[in-house]
PDB file of N, CA and C in Angstrom:
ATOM      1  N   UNK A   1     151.614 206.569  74.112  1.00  0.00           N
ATOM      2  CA  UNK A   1     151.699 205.256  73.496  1.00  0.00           C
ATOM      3  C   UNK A   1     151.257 204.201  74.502  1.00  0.00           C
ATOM      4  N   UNK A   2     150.733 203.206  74.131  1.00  0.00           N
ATOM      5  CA  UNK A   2     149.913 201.832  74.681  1.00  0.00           C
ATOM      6  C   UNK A   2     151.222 201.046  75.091  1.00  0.00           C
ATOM      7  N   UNK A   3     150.847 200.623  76.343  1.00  0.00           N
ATOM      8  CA  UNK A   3     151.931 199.626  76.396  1.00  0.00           C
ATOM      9  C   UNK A   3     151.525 198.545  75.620  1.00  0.00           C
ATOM     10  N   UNK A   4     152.391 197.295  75.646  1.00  0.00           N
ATOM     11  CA  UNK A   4     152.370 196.126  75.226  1.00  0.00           C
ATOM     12  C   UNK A   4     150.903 195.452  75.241  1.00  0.00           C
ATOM     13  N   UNK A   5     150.967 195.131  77.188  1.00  0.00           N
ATOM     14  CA  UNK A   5     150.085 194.724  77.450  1.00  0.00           C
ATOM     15  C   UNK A   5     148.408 195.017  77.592  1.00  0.00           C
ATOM     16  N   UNK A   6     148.633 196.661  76.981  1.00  0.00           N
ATOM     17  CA  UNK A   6     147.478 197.140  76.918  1.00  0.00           C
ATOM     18  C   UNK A   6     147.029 196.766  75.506  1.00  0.00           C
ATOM     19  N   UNK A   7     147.416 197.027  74.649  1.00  0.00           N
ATOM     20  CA  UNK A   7     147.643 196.607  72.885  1.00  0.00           C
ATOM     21  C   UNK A   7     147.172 195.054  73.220  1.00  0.00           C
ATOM     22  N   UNK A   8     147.561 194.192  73.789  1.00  0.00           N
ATOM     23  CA  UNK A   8     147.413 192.748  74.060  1.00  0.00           C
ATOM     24  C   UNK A   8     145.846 192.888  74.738  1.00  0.00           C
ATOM     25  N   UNK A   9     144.878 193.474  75.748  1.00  0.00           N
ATOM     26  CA  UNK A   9     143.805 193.555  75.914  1.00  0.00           C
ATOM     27  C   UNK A   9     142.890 193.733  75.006  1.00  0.00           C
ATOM     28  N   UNK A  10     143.608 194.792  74.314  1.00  0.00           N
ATOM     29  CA  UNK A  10     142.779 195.643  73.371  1.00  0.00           C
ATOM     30  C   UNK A  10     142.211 194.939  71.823  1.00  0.00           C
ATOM     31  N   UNK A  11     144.028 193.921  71.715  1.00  0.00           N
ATOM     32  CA  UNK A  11     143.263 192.480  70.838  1.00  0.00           C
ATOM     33  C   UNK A  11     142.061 191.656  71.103  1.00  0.00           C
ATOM     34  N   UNK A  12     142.272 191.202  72.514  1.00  0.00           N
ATOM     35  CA  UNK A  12     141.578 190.022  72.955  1.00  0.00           C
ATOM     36  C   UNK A  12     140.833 190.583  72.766  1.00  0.00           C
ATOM     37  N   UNK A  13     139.964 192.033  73.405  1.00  0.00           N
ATOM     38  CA  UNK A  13     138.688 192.463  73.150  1.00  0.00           C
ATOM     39  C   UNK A  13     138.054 192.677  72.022  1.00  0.00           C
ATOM     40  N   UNK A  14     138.950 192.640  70.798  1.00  0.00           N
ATOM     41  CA  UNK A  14     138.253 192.997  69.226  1.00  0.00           C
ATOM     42  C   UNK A  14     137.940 191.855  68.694  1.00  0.00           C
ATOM     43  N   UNK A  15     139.099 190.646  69.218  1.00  0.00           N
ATOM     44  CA  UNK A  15     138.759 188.851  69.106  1.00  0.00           C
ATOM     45  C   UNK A  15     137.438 188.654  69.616  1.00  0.00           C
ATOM     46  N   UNK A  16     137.390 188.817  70.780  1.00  0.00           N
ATOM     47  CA  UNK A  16     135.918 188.364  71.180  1.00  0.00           C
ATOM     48  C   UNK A  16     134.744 189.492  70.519  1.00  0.00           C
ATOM     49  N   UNK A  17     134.751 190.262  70.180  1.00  0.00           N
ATOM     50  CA  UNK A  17     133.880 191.183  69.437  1.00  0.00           C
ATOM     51  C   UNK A  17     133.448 190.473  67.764  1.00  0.00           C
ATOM     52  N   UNK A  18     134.943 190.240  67.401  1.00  0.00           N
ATOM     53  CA  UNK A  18     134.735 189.167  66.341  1.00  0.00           C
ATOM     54  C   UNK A  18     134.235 187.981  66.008  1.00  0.00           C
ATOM     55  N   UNK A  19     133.700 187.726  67.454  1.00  0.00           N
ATOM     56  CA  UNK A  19     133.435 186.336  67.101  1.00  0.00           C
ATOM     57  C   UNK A  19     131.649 185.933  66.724  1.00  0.00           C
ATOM     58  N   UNK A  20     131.059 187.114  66.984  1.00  0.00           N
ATOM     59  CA  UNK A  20     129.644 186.940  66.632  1.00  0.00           C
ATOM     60  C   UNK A  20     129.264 187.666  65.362  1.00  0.00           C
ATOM     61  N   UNK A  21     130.663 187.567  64.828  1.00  0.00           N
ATOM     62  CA  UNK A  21     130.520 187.796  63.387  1.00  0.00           C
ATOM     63  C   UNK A  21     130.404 186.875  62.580  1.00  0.00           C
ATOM     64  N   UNK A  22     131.376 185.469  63.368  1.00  0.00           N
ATOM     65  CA  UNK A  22     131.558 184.304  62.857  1.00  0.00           C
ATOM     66  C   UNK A  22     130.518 183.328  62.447  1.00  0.00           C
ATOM     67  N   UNK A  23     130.468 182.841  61.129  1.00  0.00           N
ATOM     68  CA  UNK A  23     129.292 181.912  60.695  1.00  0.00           C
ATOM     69  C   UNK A  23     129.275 180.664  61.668  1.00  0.00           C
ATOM     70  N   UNK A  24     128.210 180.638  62.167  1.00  0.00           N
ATOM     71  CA  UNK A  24     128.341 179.178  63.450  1.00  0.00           C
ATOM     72  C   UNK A  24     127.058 178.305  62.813  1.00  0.00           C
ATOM     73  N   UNK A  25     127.126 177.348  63.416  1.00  0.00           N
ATOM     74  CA  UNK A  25     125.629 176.337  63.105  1.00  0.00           C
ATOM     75  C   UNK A  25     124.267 176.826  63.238  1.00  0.00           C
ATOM     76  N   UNK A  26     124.573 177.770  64.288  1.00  0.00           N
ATOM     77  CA  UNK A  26     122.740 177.989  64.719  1.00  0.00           C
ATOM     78  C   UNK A  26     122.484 179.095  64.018  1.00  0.00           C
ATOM     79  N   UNK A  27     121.700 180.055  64.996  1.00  0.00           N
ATOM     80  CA  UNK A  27     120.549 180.946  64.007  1.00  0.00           C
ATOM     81  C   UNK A  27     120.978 182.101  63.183  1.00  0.00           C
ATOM     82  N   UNK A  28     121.185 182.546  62.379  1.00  0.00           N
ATOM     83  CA  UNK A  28     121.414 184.427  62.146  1.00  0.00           C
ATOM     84  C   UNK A  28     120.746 185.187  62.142  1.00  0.00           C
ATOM     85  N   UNK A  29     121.303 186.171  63.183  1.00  0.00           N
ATOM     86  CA  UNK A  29     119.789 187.585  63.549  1.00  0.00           C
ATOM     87  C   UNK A  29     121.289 188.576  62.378  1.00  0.00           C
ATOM     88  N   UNK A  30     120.068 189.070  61.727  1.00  0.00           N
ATOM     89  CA  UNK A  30     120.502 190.584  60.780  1.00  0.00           C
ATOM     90  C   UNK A  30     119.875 191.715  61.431  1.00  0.00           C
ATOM     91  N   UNK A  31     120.553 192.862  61.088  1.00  0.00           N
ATOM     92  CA  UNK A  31     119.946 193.827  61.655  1.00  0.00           C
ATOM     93  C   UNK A  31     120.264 194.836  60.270  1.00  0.00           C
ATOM     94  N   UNK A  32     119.430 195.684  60.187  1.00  0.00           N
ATOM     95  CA  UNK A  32     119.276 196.656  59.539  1.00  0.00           C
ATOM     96  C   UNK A  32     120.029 197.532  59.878  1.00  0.00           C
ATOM     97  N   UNK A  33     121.277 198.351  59.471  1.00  0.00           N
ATOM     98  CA  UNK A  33     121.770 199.603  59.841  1.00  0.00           C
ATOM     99  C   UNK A  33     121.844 200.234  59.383  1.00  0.00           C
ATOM    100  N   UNK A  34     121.137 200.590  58.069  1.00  0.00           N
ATOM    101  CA  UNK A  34     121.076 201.825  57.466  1.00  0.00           C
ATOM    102  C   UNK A  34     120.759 203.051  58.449  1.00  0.00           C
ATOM    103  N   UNK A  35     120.678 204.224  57.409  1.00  0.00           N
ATOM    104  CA  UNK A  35     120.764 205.473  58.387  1.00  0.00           C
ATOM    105  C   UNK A  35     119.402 205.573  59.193  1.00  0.00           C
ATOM    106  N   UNK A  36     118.173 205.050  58.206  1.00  0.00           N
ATOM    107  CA  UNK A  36     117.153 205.118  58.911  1.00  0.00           C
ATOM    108  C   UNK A  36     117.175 204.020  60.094  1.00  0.00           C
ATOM    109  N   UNK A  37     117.212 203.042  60.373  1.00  0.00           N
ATOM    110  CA  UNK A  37     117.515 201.860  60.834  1.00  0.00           C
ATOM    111  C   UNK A  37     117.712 202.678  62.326  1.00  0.00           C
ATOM    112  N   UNK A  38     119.171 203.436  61.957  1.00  0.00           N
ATOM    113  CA  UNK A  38     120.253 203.831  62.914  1.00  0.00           C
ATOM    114  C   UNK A  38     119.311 205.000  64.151  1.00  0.00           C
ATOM    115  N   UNK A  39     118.727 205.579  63.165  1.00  0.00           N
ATOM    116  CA  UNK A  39     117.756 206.845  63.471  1.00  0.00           C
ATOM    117  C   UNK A  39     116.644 206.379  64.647  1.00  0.00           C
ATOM    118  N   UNK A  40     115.959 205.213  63.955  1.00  0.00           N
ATOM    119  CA  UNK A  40     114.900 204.813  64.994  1.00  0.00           C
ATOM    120  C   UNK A  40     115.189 204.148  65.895  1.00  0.00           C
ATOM    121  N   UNK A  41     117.042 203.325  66.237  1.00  0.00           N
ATOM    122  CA  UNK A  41     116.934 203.368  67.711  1.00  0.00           C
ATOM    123  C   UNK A  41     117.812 201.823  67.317  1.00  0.00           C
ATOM    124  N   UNK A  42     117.993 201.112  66.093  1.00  0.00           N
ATOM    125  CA  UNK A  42     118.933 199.945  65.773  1.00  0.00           C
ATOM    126  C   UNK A  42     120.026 199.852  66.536  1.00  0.00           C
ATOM    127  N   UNK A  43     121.044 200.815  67.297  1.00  0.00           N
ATOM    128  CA  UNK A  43     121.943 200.549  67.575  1.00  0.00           C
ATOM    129  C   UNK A  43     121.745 200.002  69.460  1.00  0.00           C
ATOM    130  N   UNK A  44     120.692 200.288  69.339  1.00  0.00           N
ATOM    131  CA  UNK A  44     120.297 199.969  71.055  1.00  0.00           C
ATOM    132  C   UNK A  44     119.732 198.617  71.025  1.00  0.00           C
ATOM    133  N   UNK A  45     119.185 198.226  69.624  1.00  0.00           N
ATOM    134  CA  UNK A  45     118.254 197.169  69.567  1.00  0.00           C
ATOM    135  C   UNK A  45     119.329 196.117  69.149  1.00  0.00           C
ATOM    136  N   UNK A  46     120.313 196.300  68.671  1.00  0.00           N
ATOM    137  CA  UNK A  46     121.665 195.377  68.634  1.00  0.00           C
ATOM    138  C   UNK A  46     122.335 195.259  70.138  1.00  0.00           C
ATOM    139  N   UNK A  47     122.303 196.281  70.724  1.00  0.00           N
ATOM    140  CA  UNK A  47     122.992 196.149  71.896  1.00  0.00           C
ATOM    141  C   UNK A  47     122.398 195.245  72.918  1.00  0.00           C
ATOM    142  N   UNK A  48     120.946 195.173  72.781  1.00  0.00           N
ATOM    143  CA  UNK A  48     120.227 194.460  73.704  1.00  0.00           C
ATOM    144  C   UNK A  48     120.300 192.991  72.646  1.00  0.00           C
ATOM    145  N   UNK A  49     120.155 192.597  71.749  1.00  0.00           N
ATOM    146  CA  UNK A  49     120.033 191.598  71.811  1.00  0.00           C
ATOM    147  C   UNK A  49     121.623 190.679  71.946  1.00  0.00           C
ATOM    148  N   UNK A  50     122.765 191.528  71.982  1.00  0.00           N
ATOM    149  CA  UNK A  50     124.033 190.814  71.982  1.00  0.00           C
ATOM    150  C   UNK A  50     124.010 190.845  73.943  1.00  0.00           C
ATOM    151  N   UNK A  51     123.543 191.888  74.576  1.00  0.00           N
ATOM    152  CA  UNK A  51     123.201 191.266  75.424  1.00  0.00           C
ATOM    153  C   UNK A  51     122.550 190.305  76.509  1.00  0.00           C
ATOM    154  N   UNK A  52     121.042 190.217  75.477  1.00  0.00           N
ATOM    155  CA  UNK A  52     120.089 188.918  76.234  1.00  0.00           C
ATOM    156  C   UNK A  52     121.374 187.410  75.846  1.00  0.00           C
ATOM    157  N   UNK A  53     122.015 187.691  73.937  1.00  0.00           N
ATOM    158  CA  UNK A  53     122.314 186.240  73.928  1.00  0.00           C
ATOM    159  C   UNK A  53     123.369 185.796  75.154  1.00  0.00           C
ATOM    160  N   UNK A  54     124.262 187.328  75.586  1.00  0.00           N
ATOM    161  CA  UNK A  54     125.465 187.270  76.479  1.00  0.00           C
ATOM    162  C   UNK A  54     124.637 186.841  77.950  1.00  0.00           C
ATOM    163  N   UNK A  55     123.980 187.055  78.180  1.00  0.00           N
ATOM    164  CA  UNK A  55     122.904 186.404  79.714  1.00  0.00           C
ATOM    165  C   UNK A  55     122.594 185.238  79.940  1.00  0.00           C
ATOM    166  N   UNK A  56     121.940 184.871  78.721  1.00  0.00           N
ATOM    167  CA  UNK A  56     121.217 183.598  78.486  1.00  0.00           C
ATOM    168  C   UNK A  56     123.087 182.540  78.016  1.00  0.00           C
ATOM    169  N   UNK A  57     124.067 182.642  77.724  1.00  0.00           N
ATOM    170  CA  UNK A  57     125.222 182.153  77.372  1.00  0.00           C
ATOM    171  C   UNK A  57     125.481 181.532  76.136  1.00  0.00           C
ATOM    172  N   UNK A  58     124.573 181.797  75.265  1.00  0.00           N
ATOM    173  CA  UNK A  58     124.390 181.583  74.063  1.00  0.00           C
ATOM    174  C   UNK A  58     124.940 181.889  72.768  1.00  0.00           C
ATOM    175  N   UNK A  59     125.958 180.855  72.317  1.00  0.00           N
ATOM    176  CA  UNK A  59     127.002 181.262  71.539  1.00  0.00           C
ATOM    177  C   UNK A  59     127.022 181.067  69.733  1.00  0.00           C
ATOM    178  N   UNK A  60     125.923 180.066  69.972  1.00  0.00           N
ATOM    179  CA  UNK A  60     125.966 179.810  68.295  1.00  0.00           C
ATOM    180  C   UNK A  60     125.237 180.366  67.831  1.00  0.00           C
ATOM    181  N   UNK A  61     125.041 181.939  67.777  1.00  0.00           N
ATOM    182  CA  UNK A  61     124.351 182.735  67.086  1.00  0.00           C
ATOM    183  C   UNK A  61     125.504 183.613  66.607  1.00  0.00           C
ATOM    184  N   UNK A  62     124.673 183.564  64.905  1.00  0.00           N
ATOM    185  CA  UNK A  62     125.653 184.760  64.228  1.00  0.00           C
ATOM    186  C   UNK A  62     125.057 186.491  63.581  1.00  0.00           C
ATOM    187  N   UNK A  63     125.746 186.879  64.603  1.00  0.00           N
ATOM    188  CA  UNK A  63     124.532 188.478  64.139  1.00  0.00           C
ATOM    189  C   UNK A  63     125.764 189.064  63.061  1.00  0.00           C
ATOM    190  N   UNK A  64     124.690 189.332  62.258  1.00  0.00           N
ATOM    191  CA  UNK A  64     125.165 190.390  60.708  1.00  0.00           C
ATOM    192  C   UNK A  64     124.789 191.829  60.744  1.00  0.00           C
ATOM    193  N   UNK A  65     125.137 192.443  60.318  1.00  0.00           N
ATOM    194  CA  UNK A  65     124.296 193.718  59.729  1.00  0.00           C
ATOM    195  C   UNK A  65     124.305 193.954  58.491  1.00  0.00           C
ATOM    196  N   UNK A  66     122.290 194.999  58.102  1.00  0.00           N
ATOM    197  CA  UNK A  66     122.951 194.903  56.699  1.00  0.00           C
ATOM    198  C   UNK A  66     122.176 196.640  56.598  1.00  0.00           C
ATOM    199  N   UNK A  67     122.085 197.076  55.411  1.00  0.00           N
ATOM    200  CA  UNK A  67     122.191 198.337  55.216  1.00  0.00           C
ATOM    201  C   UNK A  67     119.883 198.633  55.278  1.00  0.00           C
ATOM    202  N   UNK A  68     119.681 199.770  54.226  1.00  0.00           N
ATOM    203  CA  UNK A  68     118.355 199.621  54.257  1.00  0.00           C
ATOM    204  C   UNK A  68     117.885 198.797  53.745  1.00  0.00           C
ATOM    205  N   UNK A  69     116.927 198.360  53.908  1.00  0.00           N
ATOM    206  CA  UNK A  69     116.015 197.257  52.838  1.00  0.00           C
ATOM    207  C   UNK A  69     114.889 197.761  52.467  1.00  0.00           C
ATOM    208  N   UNK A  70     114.467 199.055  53.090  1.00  0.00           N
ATOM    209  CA  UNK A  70     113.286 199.923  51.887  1.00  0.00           C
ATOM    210  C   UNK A  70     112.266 200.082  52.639  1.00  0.00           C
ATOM    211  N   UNK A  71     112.124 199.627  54.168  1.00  0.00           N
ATOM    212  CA  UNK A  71     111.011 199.478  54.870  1.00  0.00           C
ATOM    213  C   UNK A  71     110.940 200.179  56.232  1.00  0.00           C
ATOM    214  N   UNK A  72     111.124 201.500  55.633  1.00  0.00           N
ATOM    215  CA  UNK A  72     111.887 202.667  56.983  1.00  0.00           C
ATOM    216  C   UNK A  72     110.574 202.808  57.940  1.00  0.00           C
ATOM    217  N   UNK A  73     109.540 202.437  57.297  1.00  0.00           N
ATOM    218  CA  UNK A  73     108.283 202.819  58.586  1.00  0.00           C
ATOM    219  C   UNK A  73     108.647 201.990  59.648  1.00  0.00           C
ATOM    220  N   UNK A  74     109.050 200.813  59.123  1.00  0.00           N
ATOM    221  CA  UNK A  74     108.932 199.605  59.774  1.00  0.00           C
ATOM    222  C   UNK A  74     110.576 199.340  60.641  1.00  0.00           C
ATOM    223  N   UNK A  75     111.511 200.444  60.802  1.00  0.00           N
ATOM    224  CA  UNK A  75     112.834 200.020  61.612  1.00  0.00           C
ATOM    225  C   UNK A  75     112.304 200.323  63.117  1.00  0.00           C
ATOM    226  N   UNK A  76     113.015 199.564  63.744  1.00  0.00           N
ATOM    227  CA  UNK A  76     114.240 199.139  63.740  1.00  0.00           C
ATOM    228  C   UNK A  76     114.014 197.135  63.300  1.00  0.00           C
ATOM    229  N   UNK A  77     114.627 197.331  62.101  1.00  0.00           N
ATOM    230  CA  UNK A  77     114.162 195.824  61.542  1.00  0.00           C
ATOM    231  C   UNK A  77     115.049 194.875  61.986  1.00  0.00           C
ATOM    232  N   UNK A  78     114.909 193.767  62.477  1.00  0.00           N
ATOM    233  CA  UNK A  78     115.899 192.402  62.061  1.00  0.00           C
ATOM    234  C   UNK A  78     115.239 191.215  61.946  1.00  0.00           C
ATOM    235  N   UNK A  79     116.389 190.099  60.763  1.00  0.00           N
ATOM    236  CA  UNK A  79     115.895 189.525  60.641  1.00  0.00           C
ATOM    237  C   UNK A  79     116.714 187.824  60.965  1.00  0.00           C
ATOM    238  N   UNK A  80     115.450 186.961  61.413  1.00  0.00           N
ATOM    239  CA  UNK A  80     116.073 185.639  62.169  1.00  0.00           C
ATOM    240  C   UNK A  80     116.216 184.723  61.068  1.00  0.00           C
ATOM    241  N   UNK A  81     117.312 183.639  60.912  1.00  0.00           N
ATOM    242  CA  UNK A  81     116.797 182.951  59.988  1.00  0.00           C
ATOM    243  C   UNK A  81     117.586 181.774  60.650  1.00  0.00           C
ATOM    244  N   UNK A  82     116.860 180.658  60.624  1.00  0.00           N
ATOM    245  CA  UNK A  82     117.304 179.241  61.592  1.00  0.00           C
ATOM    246  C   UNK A  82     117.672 177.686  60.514  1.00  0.00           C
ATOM    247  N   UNK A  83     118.583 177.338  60.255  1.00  0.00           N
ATOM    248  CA  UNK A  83     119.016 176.319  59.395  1.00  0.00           C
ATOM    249  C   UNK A  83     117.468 175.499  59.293  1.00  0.00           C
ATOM    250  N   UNK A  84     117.520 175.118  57.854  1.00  0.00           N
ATOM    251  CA  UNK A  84     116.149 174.784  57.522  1.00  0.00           C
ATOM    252  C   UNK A  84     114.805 175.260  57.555  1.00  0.00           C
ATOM    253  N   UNK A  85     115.078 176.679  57.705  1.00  0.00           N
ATOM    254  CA  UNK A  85     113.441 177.176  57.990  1.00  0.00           C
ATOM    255  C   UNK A  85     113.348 178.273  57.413  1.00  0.00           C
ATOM    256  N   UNK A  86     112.117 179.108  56.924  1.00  0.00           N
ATOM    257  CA  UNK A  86     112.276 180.164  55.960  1.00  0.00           C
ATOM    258  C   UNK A  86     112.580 181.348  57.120  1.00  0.00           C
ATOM    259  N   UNK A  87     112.974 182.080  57.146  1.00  0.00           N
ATOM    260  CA  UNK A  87     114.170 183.606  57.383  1.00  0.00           C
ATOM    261  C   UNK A  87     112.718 184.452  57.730  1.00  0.00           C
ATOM    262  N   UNK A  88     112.583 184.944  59.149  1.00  0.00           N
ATOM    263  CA  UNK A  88     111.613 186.077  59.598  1.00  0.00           C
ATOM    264  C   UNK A  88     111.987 187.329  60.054  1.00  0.00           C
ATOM    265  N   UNK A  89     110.911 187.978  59.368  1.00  0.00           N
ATOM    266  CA  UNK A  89     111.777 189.309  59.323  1.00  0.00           C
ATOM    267  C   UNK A  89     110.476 190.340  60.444  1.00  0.00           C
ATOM    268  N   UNK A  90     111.298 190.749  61.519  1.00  0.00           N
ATOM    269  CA  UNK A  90     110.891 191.296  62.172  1.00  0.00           C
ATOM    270  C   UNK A  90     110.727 192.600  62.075  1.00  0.00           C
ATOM    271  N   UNK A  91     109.739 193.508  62.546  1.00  0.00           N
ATOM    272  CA  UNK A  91     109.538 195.359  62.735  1.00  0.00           C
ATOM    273  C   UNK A  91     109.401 195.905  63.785  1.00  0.00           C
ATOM    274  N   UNK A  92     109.788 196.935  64.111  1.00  0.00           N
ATOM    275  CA  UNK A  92     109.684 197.836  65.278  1.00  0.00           C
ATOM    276  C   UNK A  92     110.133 197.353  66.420  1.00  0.00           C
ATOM    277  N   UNK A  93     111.725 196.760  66.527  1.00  0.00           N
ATOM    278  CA  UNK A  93     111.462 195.925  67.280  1.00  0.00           C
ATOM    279  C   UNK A  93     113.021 196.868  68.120  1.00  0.00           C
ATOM    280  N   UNK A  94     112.216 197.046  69.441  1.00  0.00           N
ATOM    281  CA  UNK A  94     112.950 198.177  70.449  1.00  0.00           C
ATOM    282  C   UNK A  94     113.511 196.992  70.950  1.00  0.00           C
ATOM    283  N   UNK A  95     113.988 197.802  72.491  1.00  0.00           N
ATOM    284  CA  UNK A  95     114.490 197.079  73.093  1.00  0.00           C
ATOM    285  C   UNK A  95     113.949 195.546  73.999  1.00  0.00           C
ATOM    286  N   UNK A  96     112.717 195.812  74.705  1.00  0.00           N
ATOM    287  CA  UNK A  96     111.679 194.806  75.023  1.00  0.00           C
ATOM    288  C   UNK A  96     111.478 194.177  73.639  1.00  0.00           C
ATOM    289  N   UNK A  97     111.479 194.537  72.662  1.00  0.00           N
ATOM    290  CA  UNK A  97     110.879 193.429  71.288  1.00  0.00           C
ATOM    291  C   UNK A  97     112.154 192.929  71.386  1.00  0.00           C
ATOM    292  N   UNK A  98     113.251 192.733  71.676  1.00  0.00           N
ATOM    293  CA  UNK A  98     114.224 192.469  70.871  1.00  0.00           C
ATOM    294  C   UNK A  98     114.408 191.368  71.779  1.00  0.00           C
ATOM    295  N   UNK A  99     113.917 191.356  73.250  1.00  0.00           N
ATOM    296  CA  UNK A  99     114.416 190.276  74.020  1.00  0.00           C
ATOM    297  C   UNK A  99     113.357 189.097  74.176  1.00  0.00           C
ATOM    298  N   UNK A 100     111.968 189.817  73.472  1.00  0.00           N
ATOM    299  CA  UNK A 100     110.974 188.869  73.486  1.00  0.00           C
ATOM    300  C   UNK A 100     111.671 188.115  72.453  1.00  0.00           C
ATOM    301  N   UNK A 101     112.110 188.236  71.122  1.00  0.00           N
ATOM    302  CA  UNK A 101     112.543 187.388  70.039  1.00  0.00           C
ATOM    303  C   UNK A 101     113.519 186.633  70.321  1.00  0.00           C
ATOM    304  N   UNK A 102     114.227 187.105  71.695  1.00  0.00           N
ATOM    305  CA  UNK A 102     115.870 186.072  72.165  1.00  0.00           C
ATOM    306  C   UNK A 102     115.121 185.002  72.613  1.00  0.00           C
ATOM    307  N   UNK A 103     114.329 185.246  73.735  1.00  0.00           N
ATOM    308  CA  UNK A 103     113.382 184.373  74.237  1.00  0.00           C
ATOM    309  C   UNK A 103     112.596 182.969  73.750  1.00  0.00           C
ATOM    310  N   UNK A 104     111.694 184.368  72.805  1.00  0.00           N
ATOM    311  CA  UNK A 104     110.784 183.079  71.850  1.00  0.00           C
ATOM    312  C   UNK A 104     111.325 182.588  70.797  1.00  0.00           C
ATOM    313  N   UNK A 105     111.808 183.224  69.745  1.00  0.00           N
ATOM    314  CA  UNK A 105     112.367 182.325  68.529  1.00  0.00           C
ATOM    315  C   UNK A 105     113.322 181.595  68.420  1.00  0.00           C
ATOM    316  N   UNK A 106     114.567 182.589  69.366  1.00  0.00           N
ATOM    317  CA  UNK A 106     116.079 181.928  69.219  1.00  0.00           C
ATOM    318  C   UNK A 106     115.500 181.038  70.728  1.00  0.00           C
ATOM    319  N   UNK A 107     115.118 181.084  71.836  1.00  0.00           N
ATOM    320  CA  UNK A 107     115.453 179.727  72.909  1.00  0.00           C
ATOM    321  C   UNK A 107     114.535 178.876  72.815  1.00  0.00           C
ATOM    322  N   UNK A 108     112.861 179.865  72.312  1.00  0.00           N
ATOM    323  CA  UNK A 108     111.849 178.058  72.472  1.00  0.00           C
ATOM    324  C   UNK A 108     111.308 178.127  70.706  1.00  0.00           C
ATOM    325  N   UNK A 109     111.784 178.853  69.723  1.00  0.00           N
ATOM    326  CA  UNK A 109     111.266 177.937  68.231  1.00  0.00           C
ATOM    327  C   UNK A 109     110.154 178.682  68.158  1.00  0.00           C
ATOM    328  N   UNK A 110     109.369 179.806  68.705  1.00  0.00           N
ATOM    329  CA  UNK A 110     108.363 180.345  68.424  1.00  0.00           C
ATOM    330  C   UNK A 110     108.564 181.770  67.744  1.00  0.00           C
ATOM    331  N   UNK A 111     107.875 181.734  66.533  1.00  0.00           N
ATOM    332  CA  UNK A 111     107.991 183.133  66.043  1.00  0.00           C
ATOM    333  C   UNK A 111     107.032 183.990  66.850  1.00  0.00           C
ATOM    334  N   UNK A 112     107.243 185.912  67.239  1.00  0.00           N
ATOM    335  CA  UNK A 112     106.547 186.250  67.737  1.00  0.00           C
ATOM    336  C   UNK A 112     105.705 187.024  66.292  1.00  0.00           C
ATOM    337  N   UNK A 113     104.678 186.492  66.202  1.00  0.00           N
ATOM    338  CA  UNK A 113     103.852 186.775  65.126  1.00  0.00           C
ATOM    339  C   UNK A 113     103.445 188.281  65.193  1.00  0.00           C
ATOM    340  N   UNK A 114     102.926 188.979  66.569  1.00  0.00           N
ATOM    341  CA  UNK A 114     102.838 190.404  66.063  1.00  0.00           C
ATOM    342  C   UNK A 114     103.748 191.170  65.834  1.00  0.00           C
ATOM    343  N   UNK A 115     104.922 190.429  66.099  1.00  0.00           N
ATOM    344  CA  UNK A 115     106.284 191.918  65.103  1.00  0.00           C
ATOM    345  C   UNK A 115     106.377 191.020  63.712  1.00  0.00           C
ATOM    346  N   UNK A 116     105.788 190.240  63.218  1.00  0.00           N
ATOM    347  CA  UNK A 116     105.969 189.732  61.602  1.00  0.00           C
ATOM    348  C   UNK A 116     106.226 190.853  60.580  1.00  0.00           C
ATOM    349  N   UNK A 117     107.081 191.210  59.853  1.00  0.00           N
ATOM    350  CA  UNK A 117     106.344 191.702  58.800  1.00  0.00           C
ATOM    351  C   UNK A 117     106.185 191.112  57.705  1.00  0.00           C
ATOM    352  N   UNK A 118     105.273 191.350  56.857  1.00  0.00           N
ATOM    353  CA  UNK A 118     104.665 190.378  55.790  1.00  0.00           C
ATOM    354  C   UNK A 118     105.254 190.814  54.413  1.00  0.00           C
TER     355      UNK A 118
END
């Protein structure tokens, strides 16, 4: 059995896990987790981008996940979408893609046009 104070860590850590679940002002990155999603490498491509935003200290981003969306050639998919602007949906996007998009879309406003998909 857990002590107290371990049970008490073990909150704080699911609190802060929770919190980039939370709807905030700025951007929402989705990620695809369906099985295919999962297969081509999504769970690494989430991991890196909760870590560029954790580097860069960047808090008002809200990452979602969502299941397949039908475009399995094209995983590991996610997609950005920034208050007032139409929602881009990215492909193949590993681990290096994933930090070019922290970079360009979420810090300087630039979509990276060759992971677009159309």
């Amino acid at each position: 059995m857990k002590s107290l104070e371990e049970l008490e860590q073990i909150k704080e850590k699911a609190r802060e896990e929770m919190k980039i679940r939370e709807d905030k002002a700025g951007p929402r990155i989705t990620i695809a987790m369906g099985t295919c999603g999962i297969a081509a490498g999504a769970r690494e491509t989430l991991d890196t981008i909760l870590d560029e935003l954790n580097k860069r200290e960047i808090n008002d981003v809200t990452i979602s996940q969502t299941g397949c969306i039908g475009l399995c050639n094209q995983e590991p998919i996610i997609e950005v979408k920034k208050q007032g602007e139409d929602s881009v949906t990215y492909g193949k996007v590993g681990s290096k893609e994933a930090r070019e998009i922290v970079t360009k879309h979420i810090v300087n406003d630039e979509v990276v046009n060759d992971l677009v998909i159309q």
